[in-house]
ModelCIF file with pLDDT and N, C-alpha, C, O atoms, coordinates in Angstrom:
data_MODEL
#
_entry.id   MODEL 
#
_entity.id                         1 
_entity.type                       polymer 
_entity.pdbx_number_of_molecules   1 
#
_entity_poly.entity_id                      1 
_entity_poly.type                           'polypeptide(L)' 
_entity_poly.nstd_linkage                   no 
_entity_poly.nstd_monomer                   no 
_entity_poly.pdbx_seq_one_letter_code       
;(UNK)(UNK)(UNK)(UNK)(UNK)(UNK)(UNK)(UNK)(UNK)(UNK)(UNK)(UNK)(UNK)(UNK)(UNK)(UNK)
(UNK)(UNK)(UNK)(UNK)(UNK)(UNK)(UNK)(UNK)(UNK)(UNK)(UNK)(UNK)(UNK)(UNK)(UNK)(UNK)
(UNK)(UNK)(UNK)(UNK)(UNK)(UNK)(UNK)(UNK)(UNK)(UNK)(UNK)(UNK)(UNK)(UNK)(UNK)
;
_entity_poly.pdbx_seq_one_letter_code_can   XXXXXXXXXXXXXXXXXXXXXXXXXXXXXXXXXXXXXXXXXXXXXXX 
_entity_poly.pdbx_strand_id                 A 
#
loop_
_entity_poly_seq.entity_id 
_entity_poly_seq.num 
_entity_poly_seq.mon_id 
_entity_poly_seq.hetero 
1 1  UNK n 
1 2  UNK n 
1 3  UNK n 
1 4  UNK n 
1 5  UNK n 
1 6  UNK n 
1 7  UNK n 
1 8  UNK n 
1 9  UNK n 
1 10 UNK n 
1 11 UNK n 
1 12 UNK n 
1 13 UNK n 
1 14 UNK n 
1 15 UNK n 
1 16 UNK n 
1 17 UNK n 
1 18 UNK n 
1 19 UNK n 
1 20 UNK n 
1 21 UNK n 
1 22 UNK n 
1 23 UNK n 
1 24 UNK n 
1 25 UNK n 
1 26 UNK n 
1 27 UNK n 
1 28 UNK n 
1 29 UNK n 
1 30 UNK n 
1 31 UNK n 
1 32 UNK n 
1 33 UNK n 
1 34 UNK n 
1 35 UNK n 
1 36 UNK n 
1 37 UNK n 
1 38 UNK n 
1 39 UNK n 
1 40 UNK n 
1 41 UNK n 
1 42 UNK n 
1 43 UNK n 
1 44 UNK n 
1 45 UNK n 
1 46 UNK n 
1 47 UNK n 
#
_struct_asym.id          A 
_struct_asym.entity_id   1 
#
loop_
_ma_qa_metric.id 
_ma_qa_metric.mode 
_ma_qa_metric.name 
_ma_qa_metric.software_group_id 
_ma_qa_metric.type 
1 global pLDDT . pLDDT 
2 local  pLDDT . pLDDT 
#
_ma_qa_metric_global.metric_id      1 
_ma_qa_metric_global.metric_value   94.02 
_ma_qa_metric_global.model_id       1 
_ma_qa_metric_global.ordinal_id     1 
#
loop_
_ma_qa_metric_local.label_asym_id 
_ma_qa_metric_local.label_comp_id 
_ma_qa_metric_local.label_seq_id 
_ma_qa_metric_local.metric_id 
_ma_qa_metric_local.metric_value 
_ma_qa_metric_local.model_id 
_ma_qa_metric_local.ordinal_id 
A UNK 1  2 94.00 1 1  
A UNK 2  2 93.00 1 2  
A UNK 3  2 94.00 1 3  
A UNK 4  2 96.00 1 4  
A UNK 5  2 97.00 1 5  
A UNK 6  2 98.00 1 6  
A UNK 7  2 98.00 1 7  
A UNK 8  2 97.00 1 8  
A UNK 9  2 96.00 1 9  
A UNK 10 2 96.00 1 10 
A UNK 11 2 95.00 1 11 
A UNK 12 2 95.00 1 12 
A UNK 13 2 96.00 1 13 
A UNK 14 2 95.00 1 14 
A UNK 15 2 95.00 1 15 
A UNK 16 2 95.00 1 16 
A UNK 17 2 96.00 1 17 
A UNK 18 2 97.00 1 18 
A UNK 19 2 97.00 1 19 
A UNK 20 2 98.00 1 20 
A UNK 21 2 97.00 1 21 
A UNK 22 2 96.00 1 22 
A UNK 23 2 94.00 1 23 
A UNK 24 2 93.00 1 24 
A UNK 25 2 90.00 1 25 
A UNK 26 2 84.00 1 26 
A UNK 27 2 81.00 1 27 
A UNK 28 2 78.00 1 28 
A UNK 29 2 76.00 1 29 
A UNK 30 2 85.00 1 30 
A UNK 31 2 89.00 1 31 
A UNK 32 2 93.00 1 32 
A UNK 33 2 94.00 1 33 
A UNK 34 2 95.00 1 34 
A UNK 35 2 97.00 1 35 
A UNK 36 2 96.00 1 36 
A UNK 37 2 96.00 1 37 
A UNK 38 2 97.00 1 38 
A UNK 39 2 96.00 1 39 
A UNK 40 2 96.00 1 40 
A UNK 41 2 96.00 1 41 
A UNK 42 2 97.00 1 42 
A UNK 43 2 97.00 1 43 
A UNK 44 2 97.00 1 44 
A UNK 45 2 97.00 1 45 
A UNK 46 2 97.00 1 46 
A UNK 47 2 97.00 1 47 
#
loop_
_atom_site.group_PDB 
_atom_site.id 
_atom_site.type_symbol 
_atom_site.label_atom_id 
_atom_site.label_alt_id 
_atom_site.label_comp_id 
_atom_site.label_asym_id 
_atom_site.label_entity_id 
_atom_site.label_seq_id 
_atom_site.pdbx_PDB_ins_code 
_atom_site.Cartn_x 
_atom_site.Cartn_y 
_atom_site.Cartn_z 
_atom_site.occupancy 
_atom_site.B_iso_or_equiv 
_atom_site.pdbx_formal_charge 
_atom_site.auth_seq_id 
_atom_site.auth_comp_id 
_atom_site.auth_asym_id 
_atom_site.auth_atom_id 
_atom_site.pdbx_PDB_model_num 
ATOM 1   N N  . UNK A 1 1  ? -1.000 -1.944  23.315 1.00 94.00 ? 1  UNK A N  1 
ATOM 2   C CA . UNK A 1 1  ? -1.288 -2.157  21.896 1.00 94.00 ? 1  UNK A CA 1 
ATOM 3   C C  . UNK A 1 1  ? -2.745 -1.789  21.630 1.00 94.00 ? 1  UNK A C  1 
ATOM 4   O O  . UNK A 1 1  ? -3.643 -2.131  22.400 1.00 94.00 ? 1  UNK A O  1 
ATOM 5   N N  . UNK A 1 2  ? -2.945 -1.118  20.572 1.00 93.00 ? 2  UNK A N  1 
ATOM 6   C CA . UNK A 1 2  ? -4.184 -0.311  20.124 1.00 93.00 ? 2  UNK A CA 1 
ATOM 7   C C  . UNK A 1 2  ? -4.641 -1.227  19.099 1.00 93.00 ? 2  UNK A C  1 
ATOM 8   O O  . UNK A 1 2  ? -5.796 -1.646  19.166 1.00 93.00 ? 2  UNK A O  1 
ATOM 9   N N  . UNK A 1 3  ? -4.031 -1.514  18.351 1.00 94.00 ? 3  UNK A N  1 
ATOM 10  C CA . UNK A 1 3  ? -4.489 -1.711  16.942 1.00 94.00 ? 3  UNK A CA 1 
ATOM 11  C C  . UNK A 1 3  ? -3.485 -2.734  16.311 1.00 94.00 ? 3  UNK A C  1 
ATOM 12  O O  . UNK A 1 3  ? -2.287 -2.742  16.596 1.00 94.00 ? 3  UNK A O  1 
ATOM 13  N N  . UNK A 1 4  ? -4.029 -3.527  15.499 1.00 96.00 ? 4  UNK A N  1 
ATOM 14  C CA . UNK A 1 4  ? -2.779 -4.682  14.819 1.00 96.00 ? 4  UNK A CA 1 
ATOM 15  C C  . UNK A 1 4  ? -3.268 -5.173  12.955 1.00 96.00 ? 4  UNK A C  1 
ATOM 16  O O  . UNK A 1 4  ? -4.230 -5.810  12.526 1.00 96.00 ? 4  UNK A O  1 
ATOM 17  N N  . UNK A 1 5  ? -2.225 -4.591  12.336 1.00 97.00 ? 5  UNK A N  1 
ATOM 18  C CA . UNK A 1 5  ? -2.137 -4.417  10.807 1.00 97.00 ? 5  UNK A CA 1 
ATOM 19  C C  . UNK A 1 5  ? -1.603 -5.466  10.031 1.00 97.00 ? 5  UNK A C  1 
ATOM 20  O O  . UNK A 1 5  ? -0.410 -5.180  9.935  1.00 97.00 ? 5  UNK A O  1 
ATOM 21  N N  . UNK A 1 6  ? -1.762 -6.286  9.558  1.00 98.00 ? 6  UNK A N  1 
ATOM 22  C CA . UNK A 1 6  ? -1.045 -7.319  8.314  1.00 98.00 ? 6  UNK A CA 1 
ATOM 23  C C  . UNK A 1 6  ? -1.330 -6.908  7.333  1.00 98.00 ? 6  UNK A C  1 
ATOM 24  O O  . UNK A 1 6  ? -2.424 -6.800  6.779  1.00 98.00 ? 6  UNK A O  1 
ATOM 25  N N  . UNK A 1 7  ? 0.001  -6.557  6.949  1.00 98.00 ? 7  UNK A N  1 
ATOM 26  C CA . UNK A 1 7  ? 0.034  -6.425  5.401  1.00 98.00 ? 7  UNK A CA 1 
ATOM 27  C C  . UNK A 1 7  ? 0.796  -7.146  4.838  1.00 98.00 ? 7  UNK A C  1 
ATOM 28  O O  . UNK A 1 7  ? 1.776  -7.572  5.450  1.00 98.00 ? 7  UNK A O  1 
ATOM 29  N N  . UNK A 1 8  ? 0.439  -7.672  2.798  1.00 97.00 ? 8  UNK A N  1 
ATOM 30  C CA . UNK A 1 8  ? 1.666  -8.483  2.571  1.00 97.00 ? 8  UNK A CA 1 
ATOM 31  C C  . UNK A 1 8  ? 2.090  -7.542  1.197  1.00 97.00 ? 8  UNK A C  1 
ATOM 32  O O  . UNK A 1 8  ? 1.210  -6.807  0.751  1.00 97.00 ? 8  UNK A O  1 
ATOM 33  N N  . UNK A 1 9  ? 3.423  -7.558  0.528  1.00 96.00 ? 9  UNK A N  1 
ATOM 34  C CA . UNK A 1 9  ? 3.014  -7.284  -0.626 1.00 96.00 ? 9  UNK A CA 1 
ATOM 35  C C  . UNK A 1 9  ? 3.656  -8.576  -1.742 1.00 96.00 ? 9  UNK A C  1 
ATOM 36  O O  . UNK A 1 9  ? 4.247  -9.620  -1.465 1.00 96.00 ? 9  UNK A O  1 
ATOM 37  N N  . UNK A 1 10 ? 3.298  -8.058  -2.921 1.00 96.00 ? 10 UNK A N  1 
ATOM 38  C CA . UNK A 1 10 ? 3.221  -8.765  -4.156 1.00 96.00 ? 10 UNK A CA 1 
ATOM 39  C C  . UNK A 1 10 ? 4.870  -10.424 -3.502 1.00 96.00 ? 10 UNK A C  1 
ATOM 40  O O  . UNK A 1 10 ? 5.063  -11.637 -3.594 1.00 96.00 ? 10 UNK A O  1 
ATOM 41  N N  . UNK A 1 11 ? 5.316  -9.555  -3.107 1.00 95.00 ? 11 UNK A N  1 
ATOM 42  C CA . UNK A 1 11 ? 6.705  -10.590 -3.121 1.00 95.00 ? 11 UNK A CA 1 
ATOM 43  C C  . UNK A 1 11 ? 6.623  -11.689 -1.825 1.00 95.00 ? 11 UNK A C  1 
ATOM 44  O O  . UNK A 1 11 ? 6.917  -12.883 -1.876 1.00 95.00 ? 11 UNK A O  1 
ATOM 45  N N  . UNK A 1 12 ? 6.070  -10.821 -0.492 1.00 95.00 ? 12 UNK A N  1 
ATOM 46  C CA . UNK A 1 12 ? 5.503  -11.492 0.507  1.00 95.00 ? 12 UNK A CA 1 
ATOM 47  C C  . UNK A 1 12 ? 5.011  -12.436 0.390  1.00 95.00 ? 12 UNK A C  1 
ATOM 48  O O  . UNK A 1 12 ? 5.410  -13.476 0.913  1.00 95.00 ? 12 UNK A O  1 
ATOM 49  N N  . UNK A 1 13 ? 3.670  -12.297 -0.572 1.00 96.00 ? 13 UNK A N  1 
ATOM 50  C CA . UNK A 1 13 ? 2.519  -13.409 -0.728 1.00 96.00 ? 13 UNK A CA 1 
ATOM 51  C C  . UNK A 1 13 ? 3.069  -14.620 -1.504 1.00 96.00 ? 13 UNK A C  1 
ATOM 52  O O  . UNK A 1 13 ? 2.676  -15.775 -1.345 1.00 96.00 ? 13 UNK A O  1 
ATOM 53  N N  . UNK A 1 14 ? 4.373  -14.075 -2.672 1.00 95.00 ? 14 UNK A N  1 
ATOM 54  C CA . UNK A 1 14 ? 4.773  -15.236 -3.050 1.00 95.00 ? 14 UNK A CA 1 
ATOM 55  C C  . UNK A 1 14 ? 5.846  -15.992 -1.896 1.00 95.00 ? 14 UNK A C  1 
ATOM 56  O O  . UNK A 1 14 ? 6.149  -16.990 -2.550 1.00 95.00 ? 14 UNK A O  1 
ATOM 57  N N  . UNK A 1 15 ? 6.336  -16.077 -1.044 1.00 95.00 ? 15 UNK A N  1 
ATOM 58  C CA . UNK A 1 15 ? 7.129  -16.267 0.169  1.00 95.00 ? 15 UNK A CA 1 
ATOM 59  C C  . UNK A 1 15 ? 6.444  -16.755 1.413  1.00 95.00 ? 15 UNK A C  1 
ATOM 60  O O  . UNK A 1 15 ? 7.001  -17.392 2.307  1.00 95.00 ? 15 UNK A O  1 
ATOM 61  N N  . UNK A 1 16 ? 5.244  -16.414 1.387  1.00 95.00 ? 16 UNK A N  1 
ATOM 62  C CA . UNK A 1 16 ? 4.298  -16.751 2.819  1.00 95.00 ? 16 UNK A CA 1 
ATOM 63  C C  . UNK A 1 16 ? 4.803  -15.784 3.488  1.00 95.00 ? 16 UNK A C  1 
ATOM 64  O O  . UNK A 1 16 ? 4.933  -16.113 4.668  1.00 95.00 ? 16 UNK A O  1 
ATOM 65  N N  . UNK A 1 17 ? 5.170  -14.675 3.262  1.00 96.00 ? 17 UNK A N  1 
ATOM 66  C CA . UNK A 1 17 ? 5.735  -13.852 4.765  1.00 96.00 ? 17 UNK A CA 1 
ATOM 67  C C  . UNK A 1 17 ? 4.576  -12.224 4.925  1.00 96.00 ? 17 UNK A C  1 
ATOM 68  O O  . UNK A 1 17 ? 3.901  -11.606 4.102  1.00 96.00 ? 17 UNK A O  1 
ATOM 69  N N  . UNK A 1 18 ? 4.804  -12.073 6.206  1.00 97.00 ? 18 UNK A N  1 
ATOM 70  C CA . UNK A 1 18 ? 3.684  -10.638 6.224  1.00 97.00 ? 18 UNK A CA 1 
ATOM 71  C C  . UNK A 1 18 ? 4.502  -9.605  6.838  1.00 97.00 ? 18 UNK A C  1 
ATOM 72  O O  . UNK A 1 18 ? 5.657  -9.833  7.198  1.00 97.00 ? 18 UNK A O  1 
ATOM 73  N N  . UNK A 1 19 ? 3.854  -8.313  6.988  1.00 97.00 ? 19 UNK A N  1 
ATOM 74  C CA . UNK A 1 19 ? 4.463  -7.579  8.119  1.00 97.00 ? 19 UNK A CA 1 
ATOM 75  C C  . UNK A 1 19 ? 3.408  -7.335  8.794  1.00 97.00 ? 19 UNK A C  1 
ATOM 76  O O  . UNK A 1 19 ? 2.261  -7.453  8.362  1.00 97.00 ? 19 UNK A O  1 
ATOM 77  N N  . UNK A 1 20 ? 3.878  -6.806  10.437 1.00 98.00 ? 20 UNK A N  1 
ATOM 78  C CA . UNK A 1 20 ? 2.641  -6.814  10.913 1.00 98.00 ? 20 UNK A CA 1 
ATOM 79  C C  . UNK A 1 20 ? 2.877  -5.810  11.727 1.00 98.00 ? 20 UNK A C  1 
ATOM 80  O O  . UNK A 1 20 ? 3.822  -5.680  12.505 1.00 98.00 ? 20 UNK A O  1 
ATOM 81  N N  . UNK A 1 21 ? 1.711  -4.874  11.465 1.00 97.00 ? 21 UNK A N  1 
ATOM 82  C CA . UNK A 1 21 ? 1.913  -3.293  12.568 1.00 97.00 ? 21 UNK A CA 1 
ATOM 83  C C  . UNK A 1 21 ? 1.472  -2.915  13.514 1.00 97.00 ? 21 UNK A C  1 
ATOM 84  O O  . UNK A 1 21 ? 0.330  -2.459  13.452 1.00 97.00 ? 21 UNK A O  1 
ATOM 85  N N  . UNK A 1 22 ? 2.152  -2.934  14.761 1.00 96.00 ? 22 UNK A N  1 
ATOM 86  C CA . UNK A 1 22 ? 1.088  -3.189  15.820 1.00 96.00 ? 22 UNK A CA 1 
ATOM 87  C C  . UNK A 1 22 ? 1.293  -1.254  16.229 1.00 96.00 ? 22 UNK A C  1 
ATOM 88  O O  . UNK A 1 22 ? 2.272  -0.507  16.232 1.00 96.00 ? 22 UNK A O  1 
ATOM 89  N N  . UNK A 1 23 ? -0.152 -1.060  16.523 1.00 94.00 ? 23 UNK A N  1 
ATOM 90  C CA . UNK A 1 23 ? -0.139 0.300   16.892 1.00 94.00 ? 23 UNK A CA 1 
ATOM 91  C C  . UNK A 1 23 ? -0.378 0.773   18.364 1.00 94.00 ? 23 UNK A C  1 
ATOM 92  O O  . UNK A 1 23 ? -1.285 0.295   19.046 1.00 94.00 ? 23 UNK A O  1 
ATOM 93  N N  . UNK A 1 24 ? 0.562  1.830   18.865 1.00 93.00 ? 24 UNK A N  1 
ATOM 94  C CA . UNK A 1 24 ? 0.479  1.220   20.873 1.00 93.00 ? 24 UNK A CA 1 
ATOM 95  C C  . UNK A 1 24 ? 0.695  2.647   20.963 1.00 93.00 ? 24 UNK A C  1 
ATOM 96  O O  . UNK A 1 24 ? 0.900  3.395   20.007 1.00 93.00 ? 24 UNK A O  1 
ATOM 97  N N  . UNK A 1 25 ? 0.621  3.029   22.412 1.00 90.00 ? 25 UNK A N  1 
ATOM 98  C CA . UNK A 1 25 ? 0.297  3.788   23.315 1.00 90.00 ? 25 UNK A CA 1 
ATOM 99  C C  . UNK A 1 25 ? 1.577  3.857   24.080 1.00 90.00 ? 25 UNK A C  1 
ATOM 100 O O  . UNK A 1 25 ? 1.604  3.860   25.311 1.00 90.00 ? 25 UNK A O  1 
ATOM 101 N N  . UNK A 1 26 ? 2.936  3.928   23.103 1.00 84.00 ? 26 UNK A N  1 
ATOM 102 C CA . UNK A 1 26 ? 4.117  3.458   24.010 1.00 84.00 ? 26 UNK A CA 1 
ATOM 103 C C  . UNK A 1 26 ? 5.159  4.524   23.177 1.00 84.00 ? 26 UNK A C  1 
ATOM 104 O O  . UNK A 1 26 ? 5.340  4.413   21.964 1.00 84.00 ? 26 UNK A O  1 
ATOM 105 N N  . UNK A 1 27 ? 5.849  5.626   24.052 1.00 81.00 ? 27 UNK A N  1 
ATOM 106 C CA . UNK A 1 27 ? 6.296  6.999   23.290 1.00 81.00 ? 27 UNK A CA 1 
ATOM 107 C C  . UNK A 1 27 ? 7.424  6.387   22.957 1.00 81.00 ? 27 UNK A C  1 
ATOM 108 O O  . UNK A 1 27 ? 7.865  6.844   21.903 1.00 81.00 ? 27 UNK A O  1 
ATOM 109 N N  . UNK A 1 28 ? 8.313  5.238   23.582 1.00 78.00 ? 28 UNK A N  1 
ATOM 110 C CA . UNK A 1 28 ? 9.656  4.464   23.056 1.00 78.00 ? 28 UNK A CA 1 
ATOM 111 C C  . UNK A 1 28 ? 9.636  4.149   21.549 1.00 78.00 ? 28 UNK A C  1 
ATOM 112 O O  . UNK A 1 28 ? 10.613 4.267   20.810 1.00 78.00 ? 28 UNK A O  1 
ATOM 113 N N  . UNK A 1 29 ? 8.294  3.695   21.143 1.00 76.00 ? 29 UNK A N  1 
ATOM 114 C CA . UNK A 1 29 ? 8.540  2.934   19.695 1.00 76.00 ? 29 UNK A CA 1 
ATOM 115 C C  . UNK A 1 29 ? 8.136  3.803   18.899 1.00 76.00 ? 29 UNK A C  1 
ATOM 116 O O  . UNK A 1 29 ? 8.198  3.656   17.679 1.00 76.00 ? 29 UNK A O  1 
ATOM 117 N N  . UNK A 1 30 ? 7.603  4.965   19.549 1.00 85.00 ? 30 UNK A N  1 
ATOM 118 C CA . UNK A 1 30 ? 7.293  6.354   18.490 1.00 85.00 ? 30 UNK A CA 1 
ATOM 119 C C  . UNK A 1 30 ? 5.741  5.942   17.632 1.00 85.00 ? 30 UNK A C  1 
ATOM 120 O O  . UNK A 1 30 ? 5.407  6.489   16.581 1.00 85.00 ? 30 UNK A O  1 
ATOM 121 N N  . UNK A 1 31 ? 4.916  4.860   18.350 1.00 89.00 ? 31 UNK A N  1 
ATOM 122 C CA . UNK A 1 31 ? 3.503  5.088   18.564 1.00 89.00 ? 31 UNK A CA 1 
ATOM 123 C C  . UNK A 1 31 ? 3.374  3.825   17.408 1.00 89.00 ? 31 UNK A C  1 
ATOM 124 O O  . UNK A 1 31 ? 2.303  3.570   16.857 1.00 89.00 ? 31 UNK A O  1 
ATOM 125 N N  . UNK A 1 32 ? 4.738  3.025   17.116 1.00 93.00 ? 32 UNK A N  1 
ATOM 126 C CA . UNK A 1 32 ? 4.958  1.661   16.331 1.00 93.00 ? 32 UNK A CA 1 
ATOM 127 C C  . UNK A 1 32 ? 5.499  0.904   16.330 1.00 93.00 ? 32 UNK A C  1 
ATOM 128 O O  . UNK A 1 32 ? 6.700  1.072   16.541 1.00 93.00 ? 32 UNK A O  1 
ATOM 129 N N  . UNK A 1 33 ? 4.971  -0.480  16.088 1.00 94.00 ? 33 UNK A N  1 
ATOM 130 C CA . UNK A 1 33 ? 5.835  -1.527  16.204 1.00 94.00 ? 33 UNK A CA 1 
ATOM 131 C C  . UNK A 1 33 ? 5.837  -2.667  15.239 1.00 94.00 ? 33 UNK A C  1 
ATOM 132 O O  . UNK A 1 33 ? 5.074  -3.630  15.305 1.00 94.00 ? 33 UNK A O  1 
ATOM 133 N N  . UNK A 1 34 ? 6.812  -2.463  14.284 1.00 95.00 ? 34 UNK A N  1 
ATOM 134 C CA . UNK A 1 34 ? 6.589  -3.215  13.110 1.00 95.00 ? 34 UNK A CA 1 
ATOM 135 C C  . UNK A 1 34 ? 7.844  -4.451  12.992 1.00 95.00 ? 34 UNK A C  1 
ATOM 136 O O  . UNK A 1 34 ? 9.068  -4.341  13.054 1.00 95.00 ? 34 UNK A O  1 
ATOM 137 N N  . UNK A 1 35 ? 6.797  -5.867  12.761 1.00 97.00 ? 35 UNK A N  1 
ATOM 138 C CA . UNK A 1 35 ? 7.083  -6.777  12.984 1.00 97.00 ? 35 UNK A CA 1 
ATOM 139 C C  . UNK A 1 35 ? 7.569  -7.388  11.098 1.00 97.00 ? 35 UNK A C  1 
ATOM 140 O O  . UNK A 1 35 ? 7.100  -8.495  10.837 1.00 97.00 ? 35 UNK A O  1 
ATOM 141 N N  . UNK A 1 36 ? 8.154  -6.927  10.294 1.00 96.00 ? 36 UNK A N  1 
ATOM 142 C CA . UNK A 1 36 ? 8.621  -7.401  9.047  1.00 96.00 ? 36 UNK A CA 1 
ATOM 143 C C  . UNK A 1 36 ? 8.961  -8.853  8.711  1.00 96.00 ? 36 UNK A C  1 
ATOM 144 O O  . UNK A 1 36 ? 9.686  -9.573  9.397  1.00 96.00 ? 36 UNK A O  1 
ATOM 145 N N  . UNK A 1 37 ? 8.420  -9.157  7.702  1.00 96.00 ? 37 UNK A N  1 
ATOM 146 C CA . UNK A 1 37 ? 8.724  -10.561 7.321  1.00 96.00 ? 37 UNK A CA 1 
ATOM 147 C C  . UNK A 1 37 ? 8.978  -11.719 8.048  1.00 96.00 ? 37 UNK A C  1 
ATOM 148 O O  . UNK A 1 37 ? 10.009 -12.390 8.089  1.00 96.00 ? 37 UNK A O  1 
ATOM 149 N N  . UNK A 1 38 ? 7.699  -11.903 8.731  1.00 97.00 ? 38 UNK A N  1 
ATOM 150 C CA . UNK A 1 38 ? 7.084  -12.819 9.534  1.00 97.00 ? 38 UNK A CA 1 
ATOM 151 C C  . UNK A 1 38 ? 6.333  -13.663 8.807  1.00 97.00 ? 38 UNK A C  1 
ATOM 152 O O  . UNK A 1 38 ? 5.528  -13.329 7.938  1.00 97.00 ? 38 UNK A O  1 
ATOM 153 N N  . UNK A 1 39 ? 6.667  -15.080 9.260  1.00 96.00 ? 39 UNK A N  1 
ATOM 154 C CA . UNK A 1 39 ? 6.041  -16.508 8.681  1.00 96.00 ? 39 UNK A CA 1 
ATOM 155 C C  . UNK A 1 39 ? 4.822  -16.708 9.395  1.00 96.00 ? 39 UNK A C  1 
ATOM 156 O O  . UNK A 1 39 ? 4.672  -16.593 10.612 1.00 96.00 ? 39 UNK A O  1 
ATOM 157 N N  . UNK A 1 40 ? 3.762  -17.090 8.350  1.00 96.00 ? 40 UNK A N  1 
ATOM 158 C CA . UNK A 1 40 ? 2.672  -17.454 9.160  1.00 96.00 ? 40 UNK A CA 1 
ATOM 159 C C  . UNK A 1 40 ? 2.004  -15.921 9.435  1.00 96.00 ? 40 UNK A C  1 
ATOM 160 O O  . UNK A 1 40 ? 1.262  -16.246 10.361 1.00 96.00 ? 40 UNK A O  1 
ATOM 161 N N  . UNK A 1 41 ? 1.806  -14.713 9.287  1.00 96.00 ? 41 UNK A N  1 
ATOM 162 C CA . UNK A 1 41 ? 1.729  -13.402 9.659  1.00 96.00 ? 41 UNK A CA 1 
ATOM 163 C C  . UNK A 1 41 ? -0.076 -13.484 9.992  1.00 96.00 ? 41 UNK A C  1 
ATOM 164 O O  . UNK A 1 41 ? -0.458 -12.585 10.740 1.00 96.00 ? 41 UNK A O  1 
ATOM 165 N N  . UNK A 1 42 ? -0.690 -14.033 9.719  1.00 97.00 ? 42 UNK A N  1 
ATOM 166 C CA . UNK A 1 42 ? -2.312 -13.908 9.870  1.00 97.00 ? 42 UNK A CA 1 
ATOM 167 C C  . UNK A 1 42 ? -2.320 -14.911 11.402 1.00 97.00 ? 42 UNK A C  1 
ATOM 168 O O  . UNK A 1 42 ? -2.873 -14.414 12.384 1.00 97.00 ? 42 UNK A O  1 
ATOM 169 N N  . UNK A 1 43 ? -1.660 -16.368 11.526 1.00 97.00 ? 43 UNK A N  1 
ATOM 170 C CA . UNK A 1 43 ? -2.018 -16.936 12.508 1.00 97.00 ? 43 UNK A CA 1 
ATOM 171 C C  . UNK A 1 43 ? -0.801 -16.428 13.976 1.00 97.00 ? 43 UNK A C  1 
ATOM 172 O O  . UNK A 1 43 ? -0.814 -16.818 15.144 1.00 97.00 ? 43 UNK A O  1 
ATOM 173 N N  . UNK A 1 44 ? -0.092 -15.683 13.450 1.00 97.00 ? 44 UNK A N  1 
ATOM 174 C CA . UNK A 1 44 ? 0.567  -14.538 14.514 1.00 97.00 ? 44 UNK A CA 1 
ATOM 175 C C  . UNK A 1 44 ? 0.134  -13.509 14.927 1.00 97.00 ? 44 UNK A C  1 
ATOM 176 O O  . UNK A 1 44 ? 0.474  -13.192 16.066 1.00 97.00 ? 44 UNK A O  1 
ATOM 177 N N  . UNK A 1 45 ? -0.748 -12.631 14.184 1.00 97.00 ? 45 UNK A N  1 
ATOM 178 C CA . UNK A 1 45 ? -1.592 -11.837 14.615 1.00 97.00 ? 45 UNK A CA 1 
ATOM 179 C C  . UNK A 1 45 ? -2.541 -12.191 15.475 1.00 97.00 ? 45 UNK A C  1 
ATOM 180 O O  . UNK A 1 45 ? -2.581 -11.609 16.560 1.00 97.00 ? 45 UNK A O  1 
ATOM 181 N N  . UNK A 1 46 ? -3.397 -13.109 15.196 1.00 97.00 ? 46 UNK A N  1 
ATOM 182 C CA . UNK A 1 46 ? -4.117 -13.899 16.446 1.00 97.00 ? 46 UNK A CA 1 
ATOM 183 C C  . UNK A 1 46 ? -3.525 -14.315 17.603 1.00 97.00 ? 46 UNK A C  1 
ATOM 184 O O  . UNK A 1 46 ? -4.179 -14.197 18.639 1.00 97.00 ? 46 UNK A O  1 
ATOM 185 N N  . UNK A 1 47 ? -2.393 -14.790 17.649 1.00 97.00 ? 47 UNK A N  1 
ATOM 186 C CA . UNK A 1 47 ? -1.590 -15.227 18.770 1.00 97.00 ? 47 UNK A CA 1 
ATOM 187 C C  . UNK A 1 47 ? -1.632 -13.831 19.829 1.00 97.00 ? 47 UNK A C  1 
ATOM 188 O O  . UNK A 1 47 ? -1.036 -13.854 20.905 1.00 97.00 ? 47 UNK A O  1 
#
């Protein structure tokens, strides 16, 4: 894993949910790995 993205949008933020993009060095996931509508998405990213 390279890099790690939270984003929410307009509907997310009303829901508490994020997505979260983790960016890797891994040719299986095609250089992504996106974690959609995840609870808690800021104190999961830290995890």
């Amino acid at each position: 894993v390279v890099d790690l993205t939270v984003t929410r949008t307009l509907l997310q933020r009303l829901f508490g949910l994020s997505t979260i993009t983790l960016e890797t060095r891994d040719q299986s996931s095609g250089g992504q790995l996106v974690l959609r509508n995840v609870i808690h998405g800021f104190e999961v990213r830290r995890v």
